[in-house]
Protein backbone atom coordinates (compact mmCIF):
# COMPACT_ATOMS: atom_id res chain seq x y z
CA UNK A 1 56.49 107.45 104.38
CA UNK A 2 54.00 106.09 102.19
CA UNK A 3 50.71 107.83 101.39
CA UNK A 4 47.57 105.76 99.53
CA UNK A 5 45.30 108.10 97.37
CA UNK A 6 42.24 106.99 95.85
CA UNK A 7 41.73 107.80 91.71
CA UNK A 8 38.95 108.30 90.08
CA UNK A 9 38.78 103.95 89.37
CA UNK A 10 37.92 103.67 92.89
CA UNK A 11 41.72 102.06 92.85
CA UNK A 12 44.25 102.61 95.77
CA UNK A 13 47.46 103.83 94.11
CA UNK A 14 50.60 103.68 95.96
CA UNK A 15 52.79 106.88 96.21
CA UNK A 16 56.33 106.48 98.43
CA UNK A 17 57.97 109.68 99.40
CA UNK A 18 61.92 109.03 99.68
CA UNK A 19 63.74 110.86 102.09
CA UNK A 20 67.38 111.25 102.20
CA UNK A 21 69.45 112.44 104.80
CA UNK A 22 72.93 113.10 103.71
CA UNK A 23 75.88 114.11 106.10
CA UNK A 24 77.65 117.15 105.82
CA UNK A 25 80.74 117.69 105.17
CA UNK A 26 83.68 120.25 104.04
CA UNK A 27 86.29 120.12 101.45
CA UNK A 28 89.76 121.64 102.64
CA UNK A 29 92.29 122.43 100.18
CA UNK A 30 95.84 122.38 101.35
CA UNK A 31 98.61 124.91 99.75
CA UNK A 32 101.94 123.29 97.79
CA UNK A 33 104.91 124.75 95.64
CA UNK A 34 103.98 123.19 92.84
CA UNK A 35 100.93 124.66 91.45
CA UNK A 36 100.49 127.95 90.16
CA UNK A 37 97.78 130.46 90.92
CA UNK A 38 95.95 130.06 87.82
CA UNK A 39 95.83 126.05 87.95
CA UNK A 40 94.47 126.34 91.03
CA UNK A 41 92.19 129.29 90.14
CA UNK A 42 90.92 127.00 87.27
CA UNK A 43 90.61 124.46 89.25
CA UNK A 44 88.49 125.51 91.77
CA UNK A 45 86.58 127.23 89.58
CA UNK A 46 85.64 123.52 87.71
CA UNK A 47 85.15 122.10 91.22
CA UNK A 48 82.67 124.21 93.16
CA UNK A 49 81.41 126.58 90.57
CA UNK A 50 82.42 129.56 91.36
CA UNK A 51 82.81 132.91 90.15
CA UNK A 52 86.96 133.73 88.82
CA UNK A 53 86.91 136.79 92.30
CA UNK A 54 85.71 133.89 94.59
CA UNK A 55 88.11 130.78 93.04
CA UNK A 56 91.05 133.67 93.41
CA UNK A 57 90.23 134.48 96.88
CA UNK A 58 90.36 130.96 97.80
CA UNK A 59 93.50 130.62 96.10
CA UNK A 60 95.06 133.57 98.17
CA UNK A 61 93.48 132.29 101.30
CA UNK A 62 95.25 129.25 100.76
CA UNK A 63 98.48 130.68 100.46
CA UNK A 64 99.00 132.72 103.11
CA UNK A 65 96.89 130.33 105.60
CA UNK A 66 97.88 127.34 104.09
CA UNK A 67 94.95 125.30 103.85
CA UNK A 68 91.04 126.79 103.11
CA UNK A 69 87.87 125.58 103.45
CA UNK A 70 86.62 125.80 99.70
CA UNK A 71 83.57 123.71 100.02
CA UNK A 72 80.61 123.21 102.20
CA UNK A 73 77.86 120.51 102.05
CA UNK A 74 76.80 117.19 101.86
CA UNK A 75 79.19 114.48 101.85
CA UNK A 76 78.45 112.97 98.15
CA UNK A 77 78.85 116.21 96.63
CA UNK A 78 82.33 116.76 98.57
CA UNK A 79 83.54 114.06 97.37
CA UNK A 80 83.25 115.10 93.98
CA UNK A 81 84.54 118.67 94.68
CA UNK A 82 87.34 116.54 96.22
CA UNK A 83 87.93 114.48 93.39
CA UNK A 84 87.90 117.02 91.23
CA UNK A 85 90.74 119.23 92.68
CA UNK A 86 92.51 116.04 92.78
CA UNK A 87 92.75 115.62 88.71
CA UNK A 88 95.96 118.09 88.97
CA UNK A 89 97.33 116.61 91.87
CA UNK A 90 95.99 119.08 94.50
CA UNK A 91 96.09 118.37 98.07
CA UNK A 92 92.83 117.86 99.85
CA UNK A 93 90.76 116.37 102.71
CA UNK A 94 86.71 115.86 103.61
CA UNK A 95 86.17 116.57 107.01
CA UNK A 96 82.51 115.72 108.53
């Protein structure tokens, strides 16, 4: 969208309004035997800023469900929530 507003020079200035539309997406994180609560805790914690009660209750959810959505929104920032859980070797997908 571009919009053309007149200043006070009688001069057309140019203002361009950039819209992005980014897709949406979810980060799943998948349970192993290798990591222990706290590294994942931690973990999600770094990844989606969250509180310690929420990263814990992920954690749990994980474990007895065996996977968890832990992340919701668009894909960009998903894919750094993903990468993120990924430095220790976590197991995860983006879903759209």
């Amino acid at each position: 969208m571009k919009i053309f507003f007149q200043n006070q020079t009688d001069q057309e200035t140019l203002v361009e309004n950039k819209t992005t539309v980014e897709i949406p997406g979810k980060v799943i994180l998948y349970n192993d035997d290798w990591h222990t609560f706290d590294e994942v805790i931690f973990q999600l914690m770094k990844a989606v800023n969250c509180s310690l009660v929420a990263a814990r209750n992920f954690a749990f959810e994980v474990h007895f469900k065996g996977r968890a959505i832990v992340f919701s929104g668009g894909l960009t920032q998903c894919l750094k929530v993903s990468s993120i859980l990924e430095e220790i070797a976590l197991h995860t997908q983006v879903v759209t």
